[in-house]
Protein backbone atom coordinates (compact mmCIF):
# COMPACT_ATOMS: atom_id res chain seq x y z
CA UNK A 1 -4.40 -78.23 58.35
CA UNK A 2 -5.82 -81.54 57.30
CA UNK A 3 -4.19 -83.00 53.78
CA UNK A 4 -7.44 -82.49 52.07
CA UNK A 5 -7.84 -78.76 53.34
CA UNK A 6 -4.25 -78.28 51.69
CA UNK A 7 -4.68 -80.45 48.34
CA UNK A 8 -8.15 -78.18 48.15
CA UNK A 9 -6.17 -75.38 48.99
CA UNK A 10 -3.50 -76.20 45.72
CA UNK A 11 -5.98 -76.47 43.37
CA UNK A 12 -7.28 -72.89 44.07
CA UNK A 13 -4.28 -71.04 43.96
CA UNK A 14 -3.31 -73.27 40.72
CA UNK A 15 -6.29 -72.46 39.41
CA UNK A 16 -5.92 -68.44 39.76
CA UNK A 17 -2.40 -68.53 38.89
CA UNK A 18 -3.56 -70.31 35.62
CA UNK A 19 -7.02 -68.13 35.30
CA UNK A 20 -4.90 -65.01 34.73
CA UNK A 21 -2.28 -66.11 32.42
CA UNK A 22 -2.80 -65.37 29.09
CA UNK A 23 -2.52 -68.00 26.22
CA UNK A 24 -0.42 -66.37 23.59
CA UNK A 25 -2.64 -65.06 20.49
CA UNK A 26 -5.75 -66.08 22.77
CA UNK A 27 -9.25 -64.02 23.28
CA UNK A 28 -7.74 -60.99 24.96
CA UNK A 29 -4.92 -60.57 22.47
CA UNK A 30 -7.84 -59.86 19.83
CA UNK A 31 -9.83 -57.57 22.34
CA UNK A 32 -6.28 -55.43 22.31
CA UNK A 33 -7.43 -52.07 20.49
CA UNK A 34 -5.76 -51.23 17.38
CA UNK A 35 -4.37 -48.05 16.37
CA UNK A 36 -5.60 -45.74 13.59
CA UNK A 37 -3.80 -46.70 9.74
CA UNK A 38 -3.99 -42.68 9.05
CA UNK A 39 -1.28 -40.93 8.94
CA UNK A 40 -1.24 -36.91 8.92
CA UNK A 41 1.82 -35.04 7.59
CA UNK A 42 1.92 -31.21 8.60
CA UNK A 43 4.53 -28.96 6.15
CA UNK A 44 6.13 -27.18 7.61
CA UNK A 45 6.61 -29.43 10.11
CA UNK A 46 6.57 -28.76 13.94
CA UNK A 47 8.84 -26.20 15.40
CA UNK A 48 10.02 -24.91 12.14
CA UNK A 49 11.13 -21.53 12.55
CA UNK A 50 11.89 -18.58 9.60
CA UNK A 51 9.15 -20.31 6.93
CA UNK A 52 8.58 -18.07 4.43
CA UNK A 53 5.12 -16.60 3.13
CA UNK A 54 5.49 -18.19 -0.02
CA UNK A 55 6.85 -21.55 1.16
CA UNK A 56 4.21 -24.82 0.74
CA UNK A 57 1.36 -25.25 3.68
CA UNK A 58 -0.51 -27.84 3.66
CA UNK A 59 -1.75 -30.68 6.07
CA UNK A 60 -2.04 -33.79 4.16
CA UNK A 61 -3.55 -37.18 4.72
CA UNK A 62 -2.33 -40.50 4.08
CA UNK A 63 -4.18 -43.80 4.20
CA UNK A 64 -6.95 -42.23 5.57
CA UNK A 65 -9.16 -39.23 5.21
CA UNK A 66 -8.94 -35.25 7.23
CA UNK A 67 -11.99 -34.89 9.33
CA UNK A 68 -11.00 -31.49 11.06
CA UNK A 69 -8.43 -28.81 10.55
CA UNK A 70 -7.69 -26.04 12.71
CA UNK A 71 -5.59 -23.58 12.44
CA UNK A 72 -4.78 -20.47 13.90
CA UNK A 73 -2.15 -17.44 14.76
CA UNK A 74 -0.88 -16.26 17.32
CA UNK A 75 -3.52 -14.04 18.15
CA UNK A 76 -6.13 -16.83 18.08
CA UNK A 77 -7.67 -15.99 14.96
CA UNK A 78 -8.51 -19.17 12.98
CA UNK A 79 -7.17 -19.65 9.59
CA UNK A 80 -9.55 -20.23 6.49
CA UNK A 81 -8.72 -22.97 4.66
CA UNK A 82 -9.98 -25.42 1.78
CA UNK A 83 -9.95 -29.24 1.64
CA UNK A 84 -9.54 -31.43 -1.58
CA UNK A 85 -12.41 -33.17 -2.83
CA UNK A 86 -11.23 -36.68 -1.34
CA UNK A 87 -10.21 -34.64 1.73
CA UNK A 88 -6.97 -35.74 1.53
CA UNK A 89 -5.40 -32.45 1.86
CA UNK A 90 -5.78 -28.93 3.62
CA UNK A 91 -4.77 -25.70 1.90
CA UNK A 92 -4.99 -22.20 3.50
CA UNK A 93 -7.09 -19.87 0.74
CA UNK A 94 -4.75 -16.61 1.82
CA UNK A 95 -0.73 -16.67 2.59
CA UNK A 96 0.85 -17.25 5.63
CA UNK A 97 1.71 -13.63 7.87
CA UNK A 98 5.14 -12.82 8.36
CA UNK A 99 6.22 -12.80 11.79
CA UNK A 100 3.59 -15.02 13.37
CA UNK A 101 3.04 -17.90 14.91
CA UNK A 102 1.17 -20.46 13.77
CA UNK A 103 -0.68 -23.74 15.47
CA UNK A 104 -2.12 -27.02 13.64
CA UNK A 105 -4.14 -29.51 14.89
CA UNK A 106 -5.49 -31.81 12.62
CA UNK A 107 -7.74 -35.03 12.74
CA UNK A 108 -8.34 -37.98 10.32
CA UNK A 109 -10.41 -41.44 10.08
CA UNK A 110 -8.93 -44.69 8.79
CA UNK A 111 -10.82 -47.25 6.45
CA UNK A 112 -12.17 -48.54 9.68
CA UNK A 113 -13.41 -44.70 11.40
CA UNK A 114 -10.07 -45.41 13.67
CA UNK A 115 -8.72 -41.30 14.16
CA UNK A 116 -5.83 -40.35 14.33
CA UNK A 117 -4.66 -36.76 15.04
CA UNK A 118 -1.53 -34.10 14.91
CA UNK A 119 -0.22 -31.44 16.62
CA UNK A 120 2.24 -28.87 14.88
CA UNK A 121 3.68 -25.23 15.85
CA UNK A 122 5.62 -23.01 13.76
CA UNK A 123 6.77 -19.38 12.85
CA UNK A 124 7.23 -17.33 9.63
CA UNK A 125 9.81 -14.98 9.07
CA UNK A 126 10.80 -11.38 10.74
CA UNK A 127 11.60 -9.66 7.60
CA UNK A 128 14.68 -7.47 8.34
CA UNK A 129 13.53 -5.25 5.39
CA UNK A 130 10.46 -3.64 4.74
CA UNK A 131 8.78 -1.71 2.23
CA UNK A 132 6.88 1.56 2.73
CA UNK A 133 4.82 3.20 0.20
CA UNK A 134 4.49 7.34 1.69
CA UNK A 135 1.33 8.67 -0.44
CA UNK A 136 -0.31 11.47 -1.78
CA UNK A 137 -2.71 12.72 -1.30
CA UNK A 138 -3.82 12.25 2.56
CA UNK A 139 -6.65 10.38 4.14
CA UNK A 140 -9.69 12.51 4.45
CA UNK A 141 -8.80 15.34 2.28
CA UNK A 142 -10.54 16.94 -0.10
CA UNK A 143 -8.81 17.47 -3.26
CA UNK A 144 -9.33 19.47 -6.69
CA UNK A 145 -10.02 17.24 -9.85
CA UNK A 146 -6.45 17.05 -11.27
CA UNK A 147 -5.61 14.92 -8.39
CA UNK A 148 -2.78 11.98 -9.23
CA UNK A 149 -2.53 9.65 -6.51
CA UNK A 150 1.43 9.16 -5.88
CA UNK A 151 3.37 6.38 -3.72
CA UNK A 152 7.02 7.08 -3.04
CA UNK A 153 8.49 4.01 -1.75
CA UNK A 154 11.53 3.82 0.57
CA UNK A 155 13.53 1.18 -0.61
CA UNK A 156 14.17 -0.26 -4.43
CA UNK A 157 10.60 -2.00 -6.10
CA UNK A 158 12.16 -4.85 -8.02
CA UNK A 159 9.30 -7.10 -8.20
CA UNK A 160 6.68 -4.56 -9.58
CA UNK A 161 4.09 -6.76 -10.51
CA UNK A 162 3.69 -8.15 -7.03
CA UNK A 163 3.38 -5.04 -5.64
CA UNK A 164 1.23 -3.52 -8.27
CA UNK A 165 -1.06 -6.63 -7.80
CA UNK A 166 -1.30 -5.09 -4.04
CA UNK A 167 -2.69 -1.70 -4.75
CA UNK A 168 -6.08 -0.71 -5.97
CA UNK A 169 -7.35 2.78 -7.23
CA UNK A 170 -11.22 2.69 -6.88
CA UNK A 171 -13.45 5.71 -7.58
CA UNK A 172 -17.38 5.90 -6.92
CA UNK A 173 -18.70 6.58 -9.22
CA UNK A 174 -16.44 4.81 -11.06
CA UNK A 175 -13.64 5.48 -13.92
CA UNK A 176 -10.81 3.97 -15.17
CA UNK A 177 -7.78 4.29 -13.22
CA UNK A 178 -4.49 2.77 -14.47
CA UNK A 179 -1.26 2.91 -12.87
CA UNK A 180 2.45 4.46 -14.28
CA UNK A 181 6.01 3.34 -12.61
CA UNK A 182 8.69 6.40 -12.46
CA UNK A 183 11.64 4.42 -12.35
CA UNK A 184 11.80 1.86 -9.33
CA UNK A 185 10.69 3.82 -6.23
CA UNK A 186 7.45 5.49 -7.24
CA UNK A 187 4.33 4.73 -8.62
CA UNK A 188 1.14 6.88 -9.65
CA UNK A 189 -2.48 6.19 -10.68
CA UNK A 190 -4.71 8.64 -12.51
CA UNK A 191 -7.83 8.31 -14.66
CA UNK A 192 -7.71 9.35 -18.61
CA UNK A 193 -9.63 12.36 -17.86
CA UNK A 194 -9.97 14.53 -14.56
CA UNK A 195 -11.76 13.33 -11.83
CA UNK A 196 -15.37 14.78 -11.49
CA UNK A 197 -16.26 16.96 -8.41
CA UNK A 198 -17.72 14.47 -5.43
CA UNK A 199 -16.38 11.58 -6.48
CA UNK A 200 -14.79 9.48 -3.71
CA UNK A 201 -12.09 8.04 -4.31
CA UNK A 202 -10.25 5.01 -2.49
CA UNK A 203 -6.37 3.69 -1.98
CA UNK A 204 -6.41 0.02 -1.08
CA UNK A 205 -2.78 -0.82 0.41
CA UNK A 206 -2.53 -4.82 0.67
CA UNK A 207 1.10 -4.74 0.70
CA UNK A 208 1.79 -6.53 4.05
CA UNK A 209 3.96 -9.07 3.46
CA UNK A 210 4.46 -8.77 -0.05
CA UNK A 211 7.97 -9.86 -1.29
CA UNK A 212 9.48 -6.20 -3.42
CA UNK A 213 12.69 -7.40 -3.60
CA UNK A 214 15.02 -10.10 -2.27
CA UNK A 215 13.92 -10.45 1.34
CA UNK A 216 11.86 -6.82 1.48
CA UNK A 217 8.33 -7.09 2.16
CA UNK A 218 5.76 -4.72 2.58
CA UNK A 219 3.81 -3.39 5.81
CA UNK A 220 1.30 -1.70 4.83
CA UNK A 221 -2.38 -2.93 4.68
CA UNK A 222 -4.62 0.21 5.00
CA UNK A 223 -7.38 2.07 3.06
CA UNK A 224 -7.20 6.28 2.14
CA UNK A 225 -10.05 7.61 1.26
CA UNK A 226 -10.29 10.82 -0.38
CA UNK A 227 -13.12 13.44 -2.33
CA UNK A 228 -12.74 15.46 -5.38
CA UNK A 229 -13.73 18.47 -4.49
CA UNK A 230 -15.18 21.88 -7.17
CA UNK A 231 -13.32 22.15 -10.33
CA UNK A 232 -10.85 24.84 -10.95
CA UNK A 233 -8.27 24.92 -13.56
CA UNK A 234 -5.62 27.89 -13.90
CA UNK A 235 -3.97 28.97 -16.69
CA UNK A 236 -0.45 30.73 -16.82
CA UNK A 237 0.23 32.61 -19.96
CA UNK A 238 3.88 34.18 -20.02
CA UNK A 239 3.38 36.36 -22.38
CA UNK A 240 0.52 38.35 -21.23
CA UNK A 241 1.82 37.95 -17.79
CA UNK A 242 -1.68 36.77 -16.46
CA UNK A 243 -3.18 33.95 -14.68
CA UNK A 244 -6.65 33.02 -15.93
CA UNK A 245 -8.42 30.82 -13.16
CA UNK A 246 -11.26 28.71 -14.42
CA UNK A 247 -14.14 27.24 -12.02
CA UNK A 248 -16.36 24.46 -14.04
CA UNK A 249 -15.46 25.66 -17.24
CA UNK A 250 -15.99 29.63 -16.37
CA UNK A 251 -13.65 32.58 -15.84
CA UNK A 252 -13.51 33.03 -12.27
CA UNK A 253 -10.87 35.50 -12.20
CA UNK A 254 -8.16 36.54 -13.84
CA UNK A 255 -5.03 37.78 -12.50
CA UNK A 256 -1.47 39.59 -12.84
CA UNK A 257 1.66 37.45 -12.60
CA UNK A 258 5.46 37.38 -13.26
CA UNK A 259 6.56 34.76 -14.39
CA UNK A 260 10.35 32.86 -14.97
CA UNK A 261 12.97 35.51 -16.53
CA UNK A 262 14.59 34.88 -19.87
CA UNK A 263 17.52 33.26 -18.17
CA UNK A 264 15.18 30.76 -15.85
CA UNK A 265 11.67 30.66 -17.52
CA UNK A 266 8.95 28.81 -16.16
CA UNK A 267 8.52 25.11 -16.83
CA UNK A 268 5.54 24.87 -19.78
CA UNK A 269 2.81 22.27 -19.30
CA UNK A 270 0.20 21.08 -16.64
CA UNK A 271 1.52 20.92 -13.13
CA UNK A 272 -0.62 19.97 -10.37
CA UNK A 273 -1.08 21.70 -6.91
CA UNK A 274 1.16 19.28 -4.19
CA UNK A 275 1.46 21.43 -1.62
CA UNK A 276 0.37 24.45 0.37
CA UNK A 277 2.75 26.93 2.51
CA UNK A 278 1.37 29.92 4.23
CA UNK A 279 4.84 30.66 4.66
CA UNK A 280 8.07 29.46 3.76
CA UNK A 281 11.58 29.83 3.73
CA UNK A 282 13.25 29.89 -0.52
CA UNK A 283 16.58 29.47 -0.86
CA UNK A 284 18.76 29.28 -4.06
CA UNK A 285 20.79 26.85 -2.92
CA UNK A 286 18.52 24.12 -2.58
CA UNK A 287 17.73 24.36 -6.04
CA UNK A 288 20.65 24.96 -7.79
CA UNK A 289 20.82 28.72 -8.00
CA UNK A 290 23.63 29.19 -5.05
CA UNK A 291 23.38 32.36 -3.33
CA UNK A 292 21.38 34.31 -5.54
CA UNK A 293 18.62 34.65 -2.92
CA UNK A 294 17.02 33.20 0.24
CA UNK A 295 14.20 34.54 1.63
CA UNK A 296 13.13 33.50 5.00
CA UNK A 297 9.04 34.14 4.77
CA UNK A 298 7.51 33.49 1.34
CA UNK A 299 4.28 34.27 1.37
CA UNK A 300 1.13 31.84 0.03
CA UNK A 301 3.63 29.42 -1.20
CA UNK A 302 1.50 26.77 -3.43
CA UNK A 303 4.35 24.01 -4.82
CA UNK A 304 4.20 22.70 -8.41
CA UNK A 305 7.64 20.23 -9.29
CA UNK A 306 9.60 18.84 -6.77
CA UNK A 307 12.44 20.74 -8.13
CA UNK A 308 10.82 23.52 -6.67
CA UNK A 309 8.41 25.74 -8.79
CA UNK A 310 5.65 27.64 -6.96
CA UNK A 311 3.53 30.03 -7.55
CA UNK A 312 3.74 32.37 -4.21
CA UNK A 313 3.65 35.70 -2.89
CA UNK A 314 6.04 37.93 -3.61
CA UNK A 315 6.26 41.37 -1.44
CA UNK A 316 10.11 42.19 -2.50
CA UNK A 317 8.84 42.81 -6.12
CA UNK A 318 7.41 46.38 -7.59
CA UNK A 319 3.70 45.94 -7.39
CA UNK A 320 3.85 47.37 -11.05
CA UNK A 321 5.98 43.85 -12.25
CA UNK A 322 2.99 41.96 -11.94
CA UNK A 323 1.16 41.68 -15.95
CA UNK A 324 3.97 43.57 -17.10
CA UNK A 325 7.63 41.39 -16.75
CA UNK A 326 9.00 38.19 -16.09
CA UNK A 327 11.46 38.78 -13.63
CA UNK A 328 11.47 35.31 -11.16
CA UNK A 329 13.82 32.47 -11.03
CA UNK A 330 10.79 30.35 -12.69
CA UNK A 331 8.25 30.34 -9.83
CA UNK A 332 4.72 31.90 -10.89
CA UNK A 333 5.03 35.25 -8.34
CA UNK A 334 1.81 37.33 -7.56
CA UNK A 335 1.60 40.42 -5.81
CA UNK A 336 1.30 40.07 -2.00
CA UNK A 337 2.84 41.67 1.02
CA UNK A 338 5.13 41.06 3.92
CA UNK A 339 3.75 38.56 6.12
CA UNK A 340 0.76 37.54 3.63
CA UNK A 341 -2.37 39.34 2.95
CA UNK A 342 -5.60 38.05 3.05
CA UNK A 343 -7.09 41.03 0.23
CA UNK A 344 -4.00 40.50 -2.07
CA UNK A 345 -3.59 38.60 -5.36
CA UNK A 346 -1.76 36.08 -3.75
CA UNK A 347 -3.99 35.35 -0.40
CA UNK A 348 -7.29 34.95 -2.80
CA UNK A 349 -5.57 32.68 -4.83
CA UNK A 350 -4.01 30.60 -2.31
CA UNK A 351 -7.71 30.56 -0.38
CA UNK A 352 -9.03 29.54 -3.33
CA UNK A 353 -6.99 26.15 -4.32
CA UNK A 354 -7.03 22.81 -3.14
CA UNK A 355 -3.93 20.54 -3.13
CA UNK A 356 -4.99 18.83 -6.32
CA UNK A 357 -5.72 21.58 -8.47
CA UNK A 358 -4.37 22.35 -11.97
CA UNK A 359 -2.25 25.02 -13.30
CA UNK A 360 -1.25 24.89 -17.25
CA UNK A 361 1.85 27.23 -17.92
CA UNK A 362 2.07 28.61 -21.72
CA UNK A 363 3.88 30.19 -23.96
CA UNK A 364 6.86 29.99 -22.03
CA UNK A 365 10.41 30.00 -23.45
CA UNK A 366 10.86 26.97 -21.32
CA UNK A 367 10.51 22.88 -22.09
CA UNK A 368 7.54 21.12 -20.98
CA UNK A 369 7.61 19.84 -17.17
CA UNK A 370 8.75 16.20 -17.05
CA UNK A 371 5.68 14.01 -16.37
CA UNK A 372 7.53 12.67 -12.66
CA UNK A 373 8.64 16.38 -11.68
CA UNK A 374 5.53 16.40 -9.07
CA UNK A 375 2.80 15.32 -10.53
CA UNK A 376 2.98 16.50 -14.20
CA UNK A 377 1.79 13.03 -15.16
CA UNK A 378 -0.83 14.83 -17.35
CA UNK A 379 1.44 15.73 -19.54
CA UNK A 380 1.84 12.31 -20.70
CA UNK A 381 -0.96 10.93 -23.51
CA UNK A 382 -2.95 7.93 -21.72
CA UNK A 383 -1.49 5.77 -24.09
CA UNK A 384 2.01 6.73 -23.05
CA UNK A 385 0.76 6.45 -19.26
CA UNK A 386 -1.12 2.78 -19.59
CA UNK A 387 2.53 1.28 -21.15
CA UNK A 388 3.62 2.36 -17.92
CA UNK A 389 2.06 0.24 -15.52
């Protein structure tokens, strides 16, 4: 090589070496892109675990503005949500779910439309305790017009305003219906005045994940729908021995009964039809009168209390007892016979009644039925029943 071909060949490679070296602070330092000034804060923050319904979510933006928010369980449904007026900050509208997962992305915009975005995952609580509310009466049914719609729950209520908040009584068409507490486990609706025959009426259960108590939460989220059926009322009168059994308003039929004995009279007062037995077994011991009887196969058992009045078949009594003596241990007994007739006294009436129907017991040497021994709630003025709720 020739000293010219090498000088020539100097200056080139100086020349590259120098073409690809960047002055500091020079042209291509500016063309450098800069990152977004936004600044997105997720709370909870990512891989939080155990966040409680009630605990703060939002997605908030700082030196910049949200453009999108998504979020969504773990089942992929999205989340509804509301954004400030300076879109600053994301809200959901509806609590979080207990025991579900939850994912966040987020986007937001700078002064300068520079975006920057988050990613966030996190899980609520698995309650340990839960709340159940068992009701009466059952979805579907048909009912008679004294119906009080009853929620026993299985563990202690001690927030009852939350969980009153979560359960609605609706009728169509529609009345009042106001709710009554009986102590801490069980609460009842009713209207002021019976319901009217065809009216449907709903249960709206929203308790699902409702805090009741100290780290109990409710389940439930389900609608019962029931219909009022005809209207019959009875009436038990102890001292004639009869039953009178109204249907709108008229005597339907009227028929012989014995009621409570001297020593165990009948409860006085409205009790309401709970339950229906073609047969049953009644024994004294479950009620407090030891071994004075059990019988295996009580006929047409229809209950009235929880402590256990009924009126029922009875086939072990004289067929003259009935509309002449009160001779039970306070159950309302009608004439029937072994194994249950369909003819007797006892099979018409128990054909002829809904769960849900009335049955007014007077004159009686008896008090009146407490207003939470099944659902005697009637027995309580509305006043009485409204403080209550």
């Amino acid at each position: 090589m020739g000293l010219t071909a090498a000088i020539w060949l100097g200056m080139v490679l100086t020349a590259c070496g120098l073409g690809f070296a960047p002055e500091e602070g020079g042209a291509a330092a500016d063309r450098a892109p800069k990152l977004s000034q936004a600044q997105i804060r997720i709370t909870p923050g990512d891989g939080a675990r155990d966040v409680r319904p009630d605990d703060p979510f939002t997605v908030e933006a700082e030196r910049g503005r949200l453009t999108s928010v998504r979020v969504a369980d773990g089942e992929g449904a999205v989340i509804d949500g509301a954004l400030s007026a300076d879109r600053a900050r994301w809200q959901p509208r509806d609590r979080l779910a207990l025991s579900a997962k939850y994912t966040v992305d987020a986007v937001a915009v700078d002064a300068d439309g520079r975006r920057a975005a988050k990613h966030a995952v996190f899980t609520t609580l698995v309650p340990q305790n839960t709340l159940v509310g068992y009701f009466t009466p059952e979805d579907g049914q048909t009912v008679g017009t004294g119906m009080i719609v009853s929620l026993d729950f299985n563990r202690p209520v001690a927030d009852r305003a939350a969980v009153q908040r979560a359960i609605a009584v609706t009728s169509a068409p529609a009345v009042d219906v106001e709710p009554h507490w009986f102590g801490d486990r069980r609460l009842d609706f009713r209207p002021r005045y019976r319901w009217q025959p065809g009216t449907v009426v709903t249960l709206a259960l929203r308790l699902r994940d409702v805090e009741a108590a100290p780290e109990v939460y409710g389940v439930q989220h389900k609608d019962v729908r029931f219909t009022v059926g005809r209207d019959q009322t009875s009436v038990v009168d102890a001292a004639t021995h009869t039953m009178t059994v109204r249907r709108a308003g008229q005597v339907f039929r009227v028929l012989p009964i014995s009621a409570g004995a001297p020593d165990n009279p009948t409860y006085n007062g409205t009790m309401v039809v709970s339950e229906k037995l073609r047969l049953t077994r009644m024994n004294g011991d479950t009620v407090g009168f030891g071994g004075e009887y059990d019988i295996p196969d009580v006929p047409h058992a229809l209950r009235l209390t929880r402590s256990g009045t009924f009126v029922h078949g009875s086939y072990w009594a004289a067929p003259d007892t009935f509309g002449s003596a009160n001779t039970s241990h306070g159950c309302v007994g009608l004439y029937d016979v072994k194994g249950g007739g369909d003819t007797t006294p006892a099979g018409w009436f128990f054909d002829h009644t809904l769960v849900g129907d009335m049955v007014t017991v007077v004159n009686s040497h008896d008090s009146t039925v407490a207003p939470d021994n099944g659902l005697g709630g009637w027995n309580m003025s509305w006043r009485q029943w409204r403080a209550g709720g």
